[in-house]
C-alpha atoms as a PDB file:
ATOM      1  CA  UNK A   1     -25.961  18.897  62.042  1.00  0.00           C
ATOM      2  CA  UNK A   2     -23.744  21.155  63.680  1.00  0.00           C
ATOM      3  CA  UNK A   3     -21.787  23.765  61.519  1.00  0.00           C
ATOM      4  CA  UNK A   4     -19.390  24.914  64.260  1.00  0.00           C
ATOM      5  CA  UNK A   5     -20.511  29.034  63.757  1.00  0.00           C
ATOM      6  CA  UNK A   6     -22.093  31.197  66.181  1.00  0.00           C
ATOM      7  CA  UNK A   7     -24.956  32.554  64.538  1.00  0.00           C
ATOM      8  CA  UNK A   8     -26.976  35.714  66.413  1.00  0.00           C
ATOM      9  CA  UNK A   9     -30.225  34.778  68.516  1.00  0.00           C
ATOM     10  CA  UNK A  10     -32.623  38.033  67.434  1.00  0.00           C
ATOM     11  CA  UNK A  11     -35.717  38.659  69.456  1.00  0.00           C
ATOM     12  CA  UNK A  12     -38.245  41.475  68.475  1.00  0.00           C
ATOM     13  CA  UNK A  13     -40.453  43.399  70.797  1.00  0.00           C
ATOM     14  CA  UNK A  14     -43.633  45.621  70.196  1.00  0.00           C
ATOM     15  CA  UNK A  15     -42.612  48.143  73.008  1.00  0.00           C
ATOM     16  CA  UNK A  16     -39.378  49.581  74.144  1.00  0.00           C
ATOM     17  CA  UNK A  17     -40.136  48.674  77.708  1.00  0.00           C
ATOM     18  CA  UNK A  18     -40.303  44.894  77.101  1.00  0.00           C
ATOM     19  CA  UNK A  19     -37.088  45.133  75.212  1.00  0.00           C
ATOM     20  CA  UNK A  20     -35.607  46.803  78.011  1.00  0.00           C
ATOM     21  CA  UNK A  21     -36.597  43.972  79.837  1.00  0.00           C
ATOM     22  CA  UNK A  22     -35.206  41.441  78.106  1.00  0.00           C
ATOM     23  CA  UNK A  23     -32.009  42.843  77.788  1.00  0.00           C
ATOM     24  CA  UNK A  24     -31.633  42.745  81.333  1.00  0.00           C
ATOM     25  CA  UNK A  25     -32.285  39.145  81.744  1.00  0.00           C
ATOM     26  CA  UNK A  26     -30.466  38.447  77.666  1.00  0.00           C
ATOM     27  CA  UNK A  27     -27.553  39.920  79.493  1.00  0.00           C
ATOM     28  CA  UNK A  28     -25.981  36.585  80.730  1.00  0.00           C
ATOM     29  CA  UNK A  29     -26.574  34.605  77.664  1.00  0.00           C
ATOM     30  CA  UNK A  30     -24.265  32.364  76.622  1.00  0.00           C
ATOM     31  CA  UNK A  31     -25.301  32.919  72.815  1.00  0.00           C
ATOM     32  CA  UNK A  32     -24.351  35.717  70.307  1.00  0.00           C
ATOM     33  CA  UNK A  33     -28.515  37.699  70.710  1.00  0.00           C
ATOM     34  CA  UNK A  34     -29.349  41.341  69.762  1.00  0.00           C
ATOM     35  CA  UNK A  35     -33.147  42.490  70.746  1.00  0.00           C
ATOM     36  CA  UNK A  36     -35.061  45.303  69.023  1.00  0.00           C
ATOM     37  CA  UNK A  37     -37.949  46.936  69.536  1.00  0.00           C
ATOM     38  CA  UNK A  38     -40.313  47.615  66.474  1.00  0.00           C
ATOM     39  CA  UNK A  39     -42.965  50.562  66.696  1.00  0.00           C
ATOM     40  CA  UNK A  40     -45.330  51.407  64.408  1.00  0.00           C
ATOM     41  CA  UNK A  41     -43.521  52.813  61.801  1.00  0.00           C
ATOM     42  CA  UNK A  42     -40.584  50.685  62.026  1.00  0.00           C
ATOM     43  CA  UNK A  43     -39.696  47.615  60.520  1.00  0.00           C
ATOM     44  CA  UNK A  44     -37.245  44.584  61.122  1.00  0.00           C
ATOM     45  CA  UNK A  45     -34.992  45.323  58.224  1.00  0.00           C
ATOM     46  CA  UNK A  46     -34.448  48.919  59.769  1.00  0.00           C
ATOM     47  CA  UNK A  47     -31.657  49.940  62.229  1.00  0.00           C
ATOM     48  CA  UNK A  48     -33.615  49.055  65.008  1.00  0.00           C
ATOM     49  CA  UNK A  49     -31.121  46.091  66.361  1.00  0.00           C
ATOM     50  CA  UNK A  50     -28.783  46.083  69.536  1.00  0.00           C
ATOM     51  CA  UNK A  51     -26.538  43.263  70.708  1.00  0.00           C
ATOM     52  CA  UNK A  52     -26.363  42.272  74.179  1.00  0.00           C
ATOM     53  CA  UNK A  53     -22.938  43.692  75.172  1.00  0.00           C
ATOM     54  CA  UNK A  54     -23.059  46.793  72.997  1.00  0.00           C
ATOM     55  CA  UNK A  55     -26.031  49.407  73.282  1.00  0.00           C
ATOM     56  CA  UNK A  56     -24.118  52.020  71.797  1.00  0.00           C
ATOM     57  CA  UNK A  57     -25.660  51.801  68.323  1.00  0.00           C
ATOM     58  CA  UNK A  58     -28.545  50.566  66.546  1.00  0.00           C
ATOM     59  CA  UNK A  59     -27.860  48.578  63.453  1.00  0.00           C
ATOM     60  CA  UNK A  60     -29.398  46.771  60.838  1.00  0.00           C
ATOM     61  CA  UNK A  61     -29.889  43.084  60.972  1.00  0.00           C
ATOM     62  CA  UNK A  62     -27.488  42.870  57.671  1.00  0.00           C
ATOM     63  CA  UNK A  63     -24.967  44.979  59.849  1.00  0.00           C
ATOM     64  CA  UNK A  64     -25.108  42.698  63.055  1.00  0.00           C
ATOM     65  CA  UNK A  65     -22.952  40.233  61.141  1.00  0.00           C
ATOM     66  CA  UNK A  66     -20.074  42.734  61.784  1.00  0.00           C
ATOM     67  CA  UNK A  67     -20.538  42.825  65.439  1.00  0.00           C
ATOM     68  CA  UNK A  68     -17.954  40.662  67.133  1.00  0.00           C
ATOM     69  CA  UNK A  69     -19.280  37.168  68.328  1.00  0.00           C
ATOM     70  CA  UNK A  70     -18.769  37.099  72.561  1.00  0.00           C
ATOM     71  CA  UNK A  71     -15.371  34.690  72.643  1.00  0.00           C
ATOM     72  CA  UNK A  72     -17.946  32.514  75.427  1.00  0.00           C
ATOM     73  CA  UNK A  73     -20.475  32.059  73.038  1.00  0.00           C
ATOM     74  CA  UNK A  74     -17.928  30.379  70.683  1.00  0.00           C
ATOM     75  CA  UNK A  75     -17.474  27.652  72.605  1.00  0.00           C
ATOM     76  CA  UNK A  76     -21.109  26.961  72.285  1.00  0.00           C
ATOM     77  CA  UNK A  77     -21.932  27.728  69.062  1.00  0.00           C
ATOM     78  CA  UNK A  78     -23.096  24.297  68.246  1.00  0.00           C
ATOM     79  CA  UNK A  79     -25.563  24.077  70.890  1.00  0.00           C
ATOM     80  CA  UNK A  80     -24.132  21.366  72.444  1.00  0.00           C
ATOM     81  CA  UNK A  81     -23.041  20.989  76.289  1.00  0.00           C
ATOM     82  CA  UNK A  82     -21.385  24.208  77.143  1.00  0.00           C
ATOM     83  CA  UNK A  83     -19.150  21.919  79.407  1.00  0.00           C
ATOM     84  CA  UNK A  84     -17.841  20.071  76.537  1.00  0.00           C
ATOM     85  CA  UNK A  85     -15.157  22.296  74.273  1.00  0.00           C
ATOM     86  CA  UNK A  86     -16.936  22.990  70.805  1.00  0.00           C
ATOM     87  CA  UNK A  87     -13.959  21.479  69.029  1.00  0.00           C
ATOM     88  CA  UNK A  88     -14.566  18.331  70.858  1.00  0.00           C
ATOM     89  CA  UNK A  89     -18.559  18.226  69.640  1.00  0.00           C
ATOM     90  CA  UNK A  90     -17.539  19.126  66.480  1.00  0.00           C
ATOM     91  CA  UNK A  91     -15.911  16.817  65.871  1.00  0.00           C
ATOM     92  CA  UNK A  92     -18.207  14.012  67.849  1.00  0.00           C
ATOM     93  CA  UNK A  93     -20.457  15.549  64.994  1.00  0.00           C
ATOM     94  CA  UNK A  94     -18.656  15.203  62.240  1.00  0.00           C
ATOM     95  CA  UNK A  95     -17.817  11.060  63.097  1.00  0.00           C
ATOM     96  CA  UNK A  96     -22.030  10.442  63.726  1.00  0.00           C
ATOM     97  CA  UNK A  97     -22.382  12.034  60.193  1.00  0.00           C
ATOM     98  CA  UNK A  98     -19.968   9.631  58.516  1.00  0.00           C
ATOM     99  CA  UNK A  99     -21.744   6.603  60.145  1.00  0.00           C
ATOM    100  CA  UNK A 100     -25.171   7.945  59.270  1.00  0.00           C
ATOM    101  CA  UNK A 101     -26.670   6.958  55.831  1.00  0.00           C
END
């Protein structure tokens, strides 16, 4: 079931170049994502983390909650069909889960 929050799409990379990469293509995503690149003496919990929109600073994933959500991604937050308002398939949502035991 739909909760009606954006939640952050994290990928992880083993080499700075494939991050690089990604970001490039991540960078029209409709979805809150942040990429990092591990090396060998990094690991996920470190500030390793960027979010698509802001390279300025690497953070921790415990810090990426205070990164602004993109106002687009919002309005798909539930996954649902990004030409539908997310209020609308919230509350579609919300009336299935009444009707289901």
């Amino acid at each position: 079931m739909a909760s009606g929050l954006a939640y952050r799409i994290c990928f992880c990379f083993g080499h700075p170049r494939r991050e690089a990469g990604a970001r490039r293509v991540l960078a029209k995503a409709t979805v809150p994502v942040a990429t990092a690149a591990v090396g060998p003496t990094q690991r996920p919990q470190d500030a390793i983390w960027a979010a698509i929109g802001d390279e300025s600073v690497r953070l921790r994933l415990a810090e990426l909650a205070a990164v602004p959500i993109p106002a687009e991604s919002e309005d798909v937050a539930d996954c649902g069909d990004p030409g539908v308002p997310a209020r609308d398939r919230r509350a579609e949502a919300a009336a299935v889960a009444r009707v289901t035991p």
